[in-house]
PDB file of N, CA and C in Angstrom:
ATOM      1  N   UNK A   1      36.181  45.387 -16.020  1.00  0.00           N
ATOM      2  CA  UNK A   1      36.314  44.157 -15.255  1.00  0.00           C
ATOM      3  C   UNK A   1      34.940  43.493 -15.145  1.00  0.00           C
ATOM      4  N   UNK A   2      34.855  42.527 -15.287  1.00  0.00           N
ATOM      5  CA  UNK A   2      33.566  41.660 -14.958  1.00  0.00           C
ATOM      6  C   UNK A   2      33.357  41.168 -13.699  1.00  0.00           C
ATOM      7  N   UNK A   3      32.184  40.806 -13.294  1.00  0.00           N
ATOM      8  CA  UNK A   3      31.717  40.416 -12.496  1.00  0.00           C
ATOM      9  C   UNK A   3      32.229  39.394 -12.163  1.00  0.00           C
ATOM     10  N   UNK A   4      32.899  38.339 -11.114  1.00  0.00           N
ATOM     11  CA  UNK A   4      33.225  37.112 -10.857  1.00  0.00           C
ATOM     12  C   UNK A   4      31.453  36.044 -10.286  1.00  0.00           C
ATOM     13  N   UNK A   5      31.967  35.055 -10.488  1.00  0.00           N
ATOM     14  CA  UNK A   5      31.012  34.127 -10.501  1.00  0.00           C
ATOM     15  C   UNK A   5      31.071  34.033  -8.691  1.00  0.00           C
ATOM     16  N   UNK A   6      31.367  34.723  -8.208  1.00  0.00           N
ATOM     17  CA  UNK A   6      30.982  34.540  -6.805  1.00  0.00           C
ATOM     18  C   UNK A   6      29.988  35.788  -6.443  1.00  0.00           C
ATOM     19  N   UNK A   7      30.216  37.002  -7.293  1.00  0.00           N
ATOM     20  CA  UNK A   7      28.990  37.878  -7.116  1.00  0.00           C
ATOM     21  C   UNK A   7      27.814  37.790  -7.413  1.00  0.00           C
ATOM     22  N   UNK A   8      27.730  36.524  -8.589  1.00  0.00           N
ATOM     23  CA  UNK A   8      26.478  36.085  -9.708  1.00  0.00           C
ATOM     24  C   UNK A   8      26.015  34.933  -8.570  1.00  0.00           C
ATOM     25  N   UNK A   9      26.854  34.468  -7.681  1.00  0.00           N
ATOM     26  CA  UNK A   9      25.838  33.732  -7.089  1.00  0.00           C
ATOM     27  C   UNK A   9      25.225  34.303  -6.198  1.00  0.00           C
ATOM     28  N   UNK A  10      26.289  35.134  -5.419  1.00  0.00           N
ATOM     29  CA  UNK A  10      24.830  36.222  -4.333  1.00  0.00           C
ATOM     30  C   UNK A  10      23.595  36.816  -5.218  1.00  0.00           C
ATOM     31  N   UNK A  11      23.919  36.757  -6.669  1.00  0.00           N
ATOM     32  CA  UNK A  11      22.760  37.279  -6.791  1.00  0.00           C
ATOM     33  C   UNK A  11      21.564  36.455  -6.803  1.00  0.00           C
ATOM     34  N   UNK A  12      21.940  35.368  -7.428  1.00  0.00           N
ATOM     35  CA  UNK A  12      20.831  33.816  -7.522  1.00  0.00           C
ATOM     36  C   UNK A  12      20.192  33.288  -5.661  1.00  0.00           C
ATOM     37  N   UNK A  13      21.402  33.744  -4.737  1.00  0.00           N
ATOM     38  CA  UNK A  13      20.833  33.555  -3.696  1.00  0.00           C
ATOM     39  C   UNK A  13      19.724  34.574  -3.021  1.00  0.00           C
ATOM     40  N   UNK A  14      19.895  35.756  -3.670  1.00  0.00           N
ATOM     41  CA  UNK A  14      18.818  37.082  -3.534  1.00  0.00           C
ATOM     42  C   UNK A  14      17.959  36.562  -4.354  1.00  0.00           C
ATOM     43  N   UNK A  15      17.598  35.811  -5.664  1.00  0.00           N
ATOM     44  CA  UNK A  15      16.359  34.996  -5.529  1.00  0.00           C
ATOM     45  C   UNK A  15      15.670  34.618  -5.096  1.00  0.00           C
ATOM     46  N   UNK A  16      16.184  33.715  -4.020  1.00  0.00           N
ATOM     47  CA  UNK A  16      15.628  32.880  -2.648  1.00  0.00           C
ATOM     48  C   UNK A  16      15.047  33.688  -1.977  1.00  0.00           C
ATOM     49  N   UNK A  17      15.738  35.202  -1.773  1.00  0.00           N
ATOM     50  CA  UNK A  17      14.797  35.941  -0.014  1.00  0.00           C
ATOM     51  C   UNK A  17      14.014  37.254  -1.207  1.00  0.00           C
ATOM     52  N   UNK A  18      14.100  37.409  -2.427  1.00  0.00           N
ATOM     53  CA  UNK A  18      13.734  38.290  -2.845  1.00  0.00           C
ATOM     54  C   UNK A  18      13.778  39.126  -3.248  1.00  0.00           C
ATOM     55  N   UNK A  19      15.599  39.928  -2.996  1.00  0.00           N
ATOM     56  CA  UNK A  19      16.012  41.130  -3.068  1.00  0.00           C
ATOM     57  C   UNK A  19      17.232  41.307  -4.269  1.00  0.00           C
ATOM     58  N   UNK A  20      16.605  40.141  -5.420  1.00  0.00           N
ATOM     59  CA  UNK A  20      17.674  40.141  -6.328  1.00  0.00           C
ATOM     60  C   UNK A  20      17.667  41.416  -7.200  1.00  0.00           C
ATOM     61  N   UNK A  21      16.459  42.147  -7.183  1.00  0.00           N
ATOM     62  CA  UNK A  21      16.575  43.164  -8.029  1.00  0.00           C
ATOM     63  C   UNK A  21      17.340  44.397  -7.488  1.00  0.00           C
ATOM     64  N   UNK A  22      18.074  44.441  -6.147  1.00  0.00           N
ATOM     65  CA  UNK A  22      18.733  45.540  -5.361  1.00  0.00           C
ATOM     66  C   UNK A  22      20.238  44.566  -5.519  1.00  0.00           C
ATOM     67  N   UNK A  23      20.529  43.646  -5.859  1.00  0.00           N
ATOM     68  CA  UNK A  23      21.515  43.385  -5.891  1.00  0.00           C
ATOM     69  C   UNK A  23      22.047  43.289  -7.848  1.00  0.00           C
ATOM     70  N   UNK A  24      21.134  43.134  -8.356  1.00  0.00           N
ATOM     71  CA  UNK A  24      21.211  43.024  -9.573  1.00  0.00           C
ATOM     72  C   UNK A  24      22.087  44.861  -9.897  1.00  0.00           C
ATOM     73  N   UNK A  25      20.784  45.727  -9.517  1.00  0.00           N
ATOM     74  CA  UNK A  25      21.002  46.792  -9.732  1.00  0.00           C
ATOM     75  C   UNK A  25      22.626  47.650  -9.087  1.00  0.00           C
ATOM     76  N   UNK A  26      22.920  46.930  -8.082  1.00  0.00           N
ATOM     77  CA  UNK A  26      23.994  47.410  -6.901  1.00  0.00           C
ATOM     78  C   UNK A  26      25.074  46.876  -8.311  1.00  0.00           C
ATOM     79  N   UNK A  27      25.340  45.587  -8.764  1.00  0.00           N
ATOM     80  CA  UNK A  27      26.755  44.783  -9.175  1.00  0.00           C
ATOM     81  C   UNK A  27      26.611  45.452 -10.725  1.00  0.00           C
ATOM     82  N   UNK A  28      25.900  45.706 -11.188  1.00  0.00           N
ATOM     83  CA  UNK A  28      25.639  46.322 -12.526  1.00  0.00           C
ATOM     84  C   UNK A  28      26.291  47.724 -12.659  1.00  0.00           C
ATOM     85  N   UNK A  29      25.754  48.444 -11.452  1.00  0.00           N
ATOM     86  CA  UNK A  29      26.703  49.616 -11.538  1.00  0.00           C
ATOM     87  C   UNK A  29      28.176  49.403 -11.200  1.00  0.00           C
ATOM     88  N   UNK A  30      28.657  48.250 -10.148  1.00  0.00           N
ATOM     89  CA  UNK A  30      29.784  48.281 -10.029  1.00  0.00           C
ATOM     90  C   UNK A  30      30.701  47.793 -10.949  1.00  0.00           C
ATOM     91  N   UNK A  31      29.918  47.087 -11.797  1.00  0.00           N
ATOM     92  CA  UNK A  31      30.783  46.234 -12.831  1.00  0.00           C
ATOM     93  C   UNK A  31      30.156  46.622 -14.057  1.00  0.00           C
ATOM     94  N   UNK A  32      30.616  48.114 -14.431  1.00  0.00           N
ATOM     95  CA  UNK A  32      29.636  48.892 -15.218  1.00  0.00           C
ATOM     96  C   UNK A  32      30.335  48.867 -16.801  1.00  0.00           C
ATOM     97  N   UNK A  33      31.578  47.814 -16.890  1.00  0.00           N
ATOM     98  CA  UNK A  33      31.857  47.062 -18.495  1.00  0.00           C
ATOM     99  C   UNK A  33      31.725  46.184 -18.597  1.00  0.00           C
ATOM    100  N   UNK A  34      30.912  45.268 -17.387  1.00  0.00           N
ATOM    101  CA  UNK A  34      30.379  43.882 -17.825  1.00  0.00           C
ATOM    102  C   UNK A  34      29.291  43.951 -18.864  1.00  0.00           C
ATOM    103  N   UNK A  35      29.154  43.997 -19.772  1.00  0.00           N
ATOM    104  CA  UNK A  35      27.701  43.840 -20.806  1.00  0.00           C
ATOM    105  C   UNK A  35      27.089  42.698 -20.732  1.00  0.00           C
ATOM    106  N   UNK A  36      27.588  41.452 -20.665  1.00  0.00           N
ATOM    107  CA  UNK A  36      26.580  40.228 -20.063  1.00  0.00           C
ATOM    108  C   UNK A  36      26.091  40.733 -18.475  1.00  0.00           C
ATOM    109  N   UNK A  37      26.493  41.307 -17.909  1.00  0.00           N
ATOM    110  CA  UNK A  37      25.945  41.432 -16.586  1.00  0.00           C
ATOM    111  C   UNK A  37      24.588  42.644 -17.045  1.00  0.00           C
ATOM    112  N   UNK A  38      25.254  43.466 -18.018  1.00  0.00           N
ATOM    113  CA  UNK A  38      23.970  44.971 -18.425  1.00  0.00           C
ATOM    114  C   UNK A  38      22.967  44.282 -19.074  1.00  0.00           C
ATOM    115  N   UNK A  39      22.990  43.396 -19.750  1.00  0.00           N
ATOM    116  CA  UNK A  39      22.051  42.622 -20.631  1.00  0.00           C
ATOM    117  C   UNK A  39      20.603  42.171 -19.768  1.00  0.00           C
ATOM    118  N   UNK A  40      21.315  41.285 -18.788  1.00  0.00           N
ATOM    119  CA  UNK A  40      20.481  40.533 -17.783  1.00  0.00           C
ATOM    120  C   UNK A  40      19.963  41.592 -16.703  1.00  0.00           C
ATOM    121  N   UNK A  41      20.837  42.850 -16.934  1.00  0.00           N
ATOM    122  CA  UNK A  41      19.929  43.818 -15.760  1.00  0.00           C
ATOM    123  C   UNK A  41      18.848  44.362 -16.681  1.00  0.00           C
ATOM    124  N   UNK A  42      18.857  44.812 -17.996  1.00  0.00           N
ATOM    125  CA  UNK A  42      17.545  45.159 -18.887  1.00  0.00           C
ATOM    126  C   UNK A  42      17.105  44.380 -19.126  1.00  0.00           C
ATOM    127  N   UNK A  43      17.325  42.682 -19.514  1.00  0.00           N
ATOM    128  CA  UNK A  43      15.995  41.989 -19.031  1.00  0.00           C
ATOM    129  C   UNK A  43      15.259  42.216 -17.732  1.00  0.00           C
ATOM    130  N   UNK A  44      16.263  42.127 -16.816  1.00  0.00           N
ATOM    131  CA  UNK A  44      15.333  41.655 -15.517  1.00  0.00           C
ATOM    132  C   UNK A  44      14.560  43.457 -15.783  1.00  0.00           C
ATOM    133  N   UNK A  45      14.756  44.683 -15.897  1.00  0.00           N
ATOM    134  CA  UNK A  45      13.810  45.801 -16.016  1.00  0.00           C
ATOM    135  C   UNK A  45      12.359  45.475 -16.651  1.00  0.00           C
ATOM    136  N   UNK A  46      13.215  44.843 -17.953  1.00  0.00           N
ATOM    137  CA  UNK A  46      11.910  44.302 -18.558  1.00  0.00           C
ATOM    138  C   UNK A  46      10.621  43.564 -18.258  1.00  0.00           C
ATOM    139  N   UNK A  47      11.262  42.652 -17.079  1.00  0.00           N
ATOM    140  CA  UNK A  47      10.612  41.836 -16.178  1.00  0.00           C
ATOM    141  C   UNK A  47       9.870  43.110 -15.072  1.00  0.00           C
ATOM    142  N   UNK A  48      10.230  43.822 -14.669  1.00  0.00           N
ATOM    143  CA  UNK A  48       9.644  45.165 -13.506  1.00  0.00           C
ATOM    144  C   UNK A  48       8.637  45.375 -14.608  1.00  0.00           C
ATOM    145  N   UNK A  49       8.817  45.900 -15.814  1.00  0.00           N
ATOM    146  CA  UNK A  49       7.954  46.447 -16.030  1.00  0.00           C
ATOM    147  C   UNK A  49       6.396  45.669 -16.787  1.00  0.00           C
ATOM    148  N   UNK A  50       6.987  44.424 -16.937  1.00  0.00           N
ATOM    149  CA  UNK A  50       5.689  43.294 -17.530  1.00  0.00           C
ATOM    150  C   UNK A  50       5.216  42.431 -16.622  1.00  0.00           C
ATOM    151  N   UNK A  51       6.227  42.645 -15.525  1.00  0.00           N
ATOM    152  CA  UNK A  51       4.984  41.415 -14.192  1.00  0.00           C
ATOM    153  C   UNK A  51       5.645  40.084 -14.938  1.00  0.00           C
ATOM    154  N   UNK A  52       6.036  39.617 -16.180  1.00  0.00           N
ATOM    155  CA  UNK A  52       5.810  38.106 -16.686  1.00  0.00           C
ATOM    156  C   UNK A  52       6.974  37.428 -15.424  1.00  0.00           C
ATOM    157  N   UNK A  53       6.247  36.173 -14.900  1.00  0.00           N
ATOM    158  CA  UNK A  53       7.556  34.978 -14.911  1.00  0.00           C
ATOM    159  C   UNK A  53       8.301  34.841 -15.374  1.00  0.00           C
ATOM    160  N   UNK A  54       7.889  34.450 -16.760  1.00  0.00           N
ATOM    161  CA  UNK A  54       8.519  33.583 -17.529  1.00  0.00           C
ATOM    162  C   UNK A  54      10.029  34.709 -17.952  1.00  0.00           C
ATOM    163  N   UNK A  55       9.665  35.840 -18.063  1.00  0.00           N
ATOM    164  CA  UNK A  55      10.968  36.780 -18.025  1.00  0.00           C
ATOM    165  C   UNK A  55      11.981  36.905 -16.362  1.00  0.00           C
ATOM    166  N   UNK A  56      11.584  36.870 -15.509  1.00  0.00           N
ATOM    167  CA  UNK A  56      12.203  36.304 -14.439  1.00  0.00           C
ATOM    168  C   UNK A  56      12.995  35.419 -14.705  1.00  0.00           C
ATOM    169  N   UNK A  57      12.666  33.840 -15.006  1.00  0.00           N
ATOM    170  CA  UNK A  57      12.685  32.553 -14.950  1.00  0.00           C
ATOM    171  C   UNK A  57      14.033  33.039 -16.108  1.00  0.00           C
ATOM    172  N   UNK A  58      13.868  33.500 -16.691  1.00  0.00           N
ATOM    173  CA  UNK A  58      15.000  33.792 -18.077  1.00  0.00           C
ATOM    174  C   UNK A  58      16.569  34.806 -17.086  1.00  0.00           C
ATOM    175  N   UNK A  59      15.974  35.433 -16.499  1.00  0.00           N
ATOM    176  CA  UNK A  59      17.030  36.214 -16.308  1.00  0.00           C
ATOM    177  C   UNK A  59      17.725  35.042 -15.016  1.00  0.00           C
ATOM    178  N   UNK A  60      16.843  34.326 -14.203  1.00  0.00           N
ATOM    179  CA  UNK A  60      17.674  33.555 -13.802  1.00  0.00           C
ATOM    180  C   UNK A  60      18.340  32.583 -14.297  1.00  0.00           C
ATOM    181  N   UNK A  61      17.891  31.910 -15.262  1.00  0.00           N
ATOM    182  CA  UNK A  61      18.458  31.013 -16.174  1.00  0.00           C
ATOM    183  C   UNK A  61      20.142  31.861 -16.851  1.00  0.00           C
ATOM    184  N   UNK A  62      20.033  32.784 -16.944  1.00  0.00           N
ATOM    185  CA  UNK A  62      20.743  33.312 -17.713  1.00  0.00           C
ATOM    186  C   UNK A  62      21.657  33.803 -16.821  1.00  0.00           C
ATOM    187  N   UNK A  63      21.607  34.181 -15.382  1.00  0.00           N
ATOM    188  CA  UNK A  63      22.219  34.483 -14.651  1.00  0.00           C
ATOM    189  C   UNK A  63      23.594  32.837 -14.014  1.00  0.00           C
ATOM    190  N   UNK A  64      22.262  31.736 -14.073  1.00  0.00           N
ATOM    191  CA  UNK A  64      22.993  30.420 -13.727  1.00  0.00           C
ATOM    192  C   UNK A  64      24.081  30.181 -15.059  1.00  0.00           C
ATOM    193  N   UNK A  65      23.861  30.346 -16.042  1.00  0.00           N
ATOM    194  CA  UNK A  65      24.788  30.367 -17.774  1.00  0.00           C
ATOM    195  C   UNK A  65      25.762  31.049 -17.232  1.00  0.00           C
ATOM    196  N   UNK A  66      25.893  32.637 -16.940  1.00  0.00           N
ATOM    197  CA  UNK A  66      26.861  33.263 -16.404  1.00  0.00           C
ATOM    198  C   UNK A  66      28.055  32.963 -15.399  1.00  0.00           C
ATOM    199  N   UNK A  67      27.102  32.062 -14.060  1.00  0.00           N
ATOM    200  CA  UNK A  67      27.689  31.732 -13.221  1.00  0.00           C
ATOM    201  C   UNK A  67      28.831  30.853 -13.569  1.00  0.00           C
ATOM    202  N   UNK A  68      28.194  29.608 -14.788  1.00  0.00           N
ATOM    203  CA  UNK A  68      28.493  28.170 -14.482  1.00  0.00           C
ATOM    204  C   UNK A  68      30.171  28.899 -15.621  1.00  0.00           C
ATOM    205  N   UNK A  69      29.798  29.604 -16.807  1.00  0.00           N
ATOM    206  CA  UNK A  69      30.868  29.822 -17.177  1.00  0.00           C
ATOM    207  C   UNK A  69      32.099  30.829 -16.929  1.00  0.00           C
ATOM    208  N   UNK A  70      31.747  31.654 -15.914  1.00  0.00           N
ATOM    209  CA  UNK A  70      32.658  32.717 -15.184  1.00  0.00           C
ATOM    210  C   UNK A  70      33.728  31.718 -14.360  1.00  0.00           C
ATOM    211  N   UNK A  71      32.765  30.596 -13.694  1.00  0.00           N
ATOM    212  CA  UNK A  71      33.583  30.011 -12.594  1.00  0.00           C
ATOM    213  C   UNK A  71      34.749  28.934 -13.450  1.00  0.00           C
ATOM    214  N   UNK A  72      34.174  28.674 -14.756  1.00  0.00           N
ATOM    215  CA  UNK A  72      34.877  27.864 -15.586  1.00  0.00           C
ATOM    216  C   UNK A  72      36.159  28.727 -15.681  1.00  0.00           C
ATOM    217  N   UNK A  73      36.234  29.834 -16.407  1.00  0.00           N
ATOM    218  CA  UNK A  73      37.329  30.548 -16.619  1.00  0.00           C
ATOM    219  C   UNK A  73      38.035  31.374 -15.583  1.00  0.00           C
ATOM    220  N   UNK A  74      37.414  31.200 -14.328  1.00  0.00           N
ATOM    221  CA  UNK A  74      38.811  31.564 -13.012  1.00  0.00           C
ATOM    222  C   UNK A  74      39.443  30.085 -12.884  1.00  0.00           C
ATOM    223  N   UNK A  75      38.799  29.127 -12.811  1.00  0.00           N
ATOM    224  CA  UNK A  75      39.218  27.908 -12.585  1.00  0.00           C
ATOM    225  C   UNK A  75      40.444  27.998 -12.914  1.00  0.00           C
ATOM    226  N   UNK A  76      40.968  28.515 -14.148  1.00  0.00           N
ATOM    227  CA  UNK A  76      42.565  28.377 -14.207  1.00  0.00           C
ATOM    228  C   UNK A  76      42.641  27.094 -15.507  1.00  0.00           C
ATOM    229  N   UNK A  77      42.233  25.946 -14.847  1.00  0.00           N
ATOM    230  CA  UNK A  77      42.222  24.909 -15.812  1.00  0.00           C
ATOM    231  C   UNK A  77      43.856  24.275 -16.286  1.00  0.00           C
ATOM    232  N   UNK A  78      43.953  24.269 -17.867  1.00  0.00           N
ATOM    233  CA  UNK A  78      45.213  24.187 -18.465  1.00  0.00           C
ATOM    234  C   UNK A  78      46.160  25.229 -18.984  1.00  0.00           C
ATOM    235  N   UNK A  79      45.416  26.547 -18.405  1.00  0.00           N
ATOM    236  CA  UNK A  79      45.997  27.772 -18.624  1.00  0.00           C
ATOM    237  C   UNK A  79      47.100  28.312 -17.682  1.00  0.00           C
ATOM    238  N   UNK A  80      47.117  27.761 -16.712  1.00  0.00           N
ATOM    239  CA  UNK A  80      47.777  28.137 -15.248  1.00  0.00           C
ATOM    240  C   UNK A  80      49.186  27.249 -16.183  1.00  0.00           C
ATOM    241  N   UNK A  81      50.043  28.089 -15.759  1.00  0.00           N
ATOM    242  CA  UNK A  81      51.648  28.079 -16.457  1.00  0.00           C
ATOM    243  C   UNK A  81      52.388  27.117 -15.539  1.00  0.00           C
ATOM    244  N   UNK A  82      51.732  26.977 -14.444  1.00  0.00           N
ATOM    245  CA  UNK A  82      52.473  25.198 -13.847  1.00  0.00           C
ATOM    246  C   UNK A  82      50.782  25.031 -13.419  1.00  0.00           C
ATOM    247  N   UNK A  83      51.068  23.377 -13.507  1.00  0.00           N
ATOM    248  CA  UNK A  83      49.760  22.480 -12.916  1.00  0.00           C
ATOM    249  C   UNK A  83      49.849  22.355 -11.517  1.00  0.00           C
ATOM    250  N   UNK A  84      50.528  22.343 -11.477  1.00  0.00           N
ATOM    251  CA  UNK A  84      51.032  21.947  -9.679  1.00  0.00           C
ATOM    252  C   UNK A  84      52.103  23.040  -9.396  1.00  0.00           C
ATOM    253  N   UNK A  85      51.578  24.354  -8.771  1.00  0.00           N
ATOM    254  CA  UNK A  85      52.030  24.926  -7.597  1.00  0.00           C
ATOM    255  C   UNK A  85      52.935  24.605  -6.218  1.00  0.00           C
ATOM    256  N   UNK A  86      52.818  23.359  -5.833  1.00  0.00           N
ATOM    257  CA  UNK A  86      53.390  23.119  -4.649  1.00  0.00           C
ATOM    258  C   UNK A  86      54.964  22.853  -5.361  1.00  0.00           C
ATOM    259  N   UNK A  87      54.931  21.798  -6.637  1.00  0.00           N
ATOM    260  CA  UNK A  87      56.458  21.978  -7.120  1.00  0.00           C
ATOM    261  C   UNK A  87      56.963  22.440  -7.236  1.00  0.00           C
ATOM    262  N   UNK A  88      56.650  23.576  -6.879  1.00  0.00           N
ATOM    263  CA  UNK A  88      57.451  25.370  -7.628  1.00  0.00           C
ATOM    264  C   UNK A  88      59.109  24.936  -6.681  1.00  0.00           C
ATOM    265  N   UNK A  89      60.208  25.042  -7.689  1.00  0.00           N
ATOM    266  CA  UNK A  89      61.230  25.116  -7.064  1.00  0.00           C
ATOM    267  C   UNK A  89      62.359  26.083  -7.678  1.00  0.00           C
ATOM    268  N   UNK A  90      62.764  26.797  -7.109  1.00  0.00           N
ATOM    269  CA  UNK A  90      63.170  28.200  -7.223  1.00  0.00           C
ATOM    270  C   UNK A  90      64.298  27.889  -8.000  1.00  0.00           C
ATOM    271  N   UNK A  91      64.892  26.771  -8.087  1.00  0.00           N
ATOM    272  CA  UNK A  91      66.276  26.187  -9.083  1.00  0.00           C
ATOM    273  C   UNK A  91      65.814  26.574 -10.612  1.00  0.00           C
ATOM    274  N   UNK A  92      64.635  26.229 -10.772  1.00  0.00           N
ATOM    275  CA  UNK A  92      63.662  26.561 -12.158  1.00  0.00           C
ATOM    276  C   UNK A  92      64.637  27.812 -12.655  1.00  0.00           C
ATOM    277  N   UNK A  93      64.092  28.358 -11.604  1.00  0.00           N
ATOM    278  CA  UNK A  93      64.040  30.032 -12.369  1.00  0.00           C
ATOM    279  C   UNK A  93      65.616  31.128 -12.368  1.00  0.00           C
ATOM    280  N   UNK A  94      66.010  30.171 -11.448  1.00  0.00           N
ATOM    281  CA  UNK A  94      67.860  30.853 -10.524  1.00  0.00           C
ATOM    282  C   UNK A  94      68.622  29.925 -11.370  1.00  0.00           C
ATOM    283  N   UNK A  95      69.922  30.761 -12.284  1.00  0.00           N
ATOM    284  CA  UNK A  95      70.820  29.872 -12.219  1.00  0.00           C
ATOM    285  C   UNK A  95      71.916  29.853 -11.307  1.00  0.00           C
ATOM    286  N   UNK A  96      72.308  28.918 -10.631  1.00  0.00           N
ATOM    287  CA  UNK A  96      73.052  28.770  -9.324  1.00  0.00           C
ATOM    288  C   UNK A  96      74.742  28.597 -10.147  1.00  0.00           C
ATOM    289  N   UNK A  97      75.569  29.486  -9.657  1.00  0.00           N
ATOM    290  CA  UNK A  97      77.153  29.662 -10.281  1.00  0.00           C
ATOM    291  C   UNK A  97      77.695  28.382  -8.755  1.00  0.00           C
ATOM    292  N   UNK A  98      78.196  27.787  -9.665  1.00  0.00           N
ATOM    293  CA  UNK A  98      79.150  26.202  -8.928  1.00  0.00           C
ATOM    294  C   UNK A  98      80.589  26.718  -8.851  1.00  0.00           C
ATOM    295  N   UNK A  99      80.728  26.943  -6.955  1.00  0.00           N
ATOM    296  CA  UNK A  99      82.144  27.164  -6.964  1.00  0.00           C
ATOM    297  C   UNK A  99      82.931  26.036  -6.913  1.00  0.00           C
TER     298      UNK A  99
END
């Protein structure tokens, strides 16, 4: 199972206070057949172990790529088997015998 784009953003928000590398490390193990999620956790190692920014700056970049297209594909979109939910009318699916 993969990671949903609502876990990828707590992680971008652990950017902000600092503690993205305990959350990186926490969702990686939990979502331990995501391979785009394993990818971006051995960059970001890579980043522990070289000090660079610019490898940071990548794993967040790459983390926002993740986000923007995870949330694309829960969206549902034109895949969802009715567009409109509220029409759902149970006649659809029942055939009703006319006495």
């Amino acid at each position: 199972m993969n990671a949903s784009f609502h876990v990828l953003e707590d992680i971008l928000k652990g950017f902000d206070s600092g503690v993205e590398g305990s959350l990186i490390e926490k969702f990686s193990k939990r979502y331990d057949k995501d391979l785009e999620l394993k990818q971006v956790s051995q960059l970001y190692q890579q980043y522990l172990l070289e000090k660079n920014s610019a490898k940071k700056d990548a794993v967040k970049k790459r983390i926002e790529e993740l986000c923007a297209s995870r949330k694309f594909e829960s969206s549902g979109a034109k895949e969802l088997h009715m567009s409109d939910r509220r029409k759902f009318d149970s006649k659809m699916f029942y055939k009703h015998e006319e006495q």
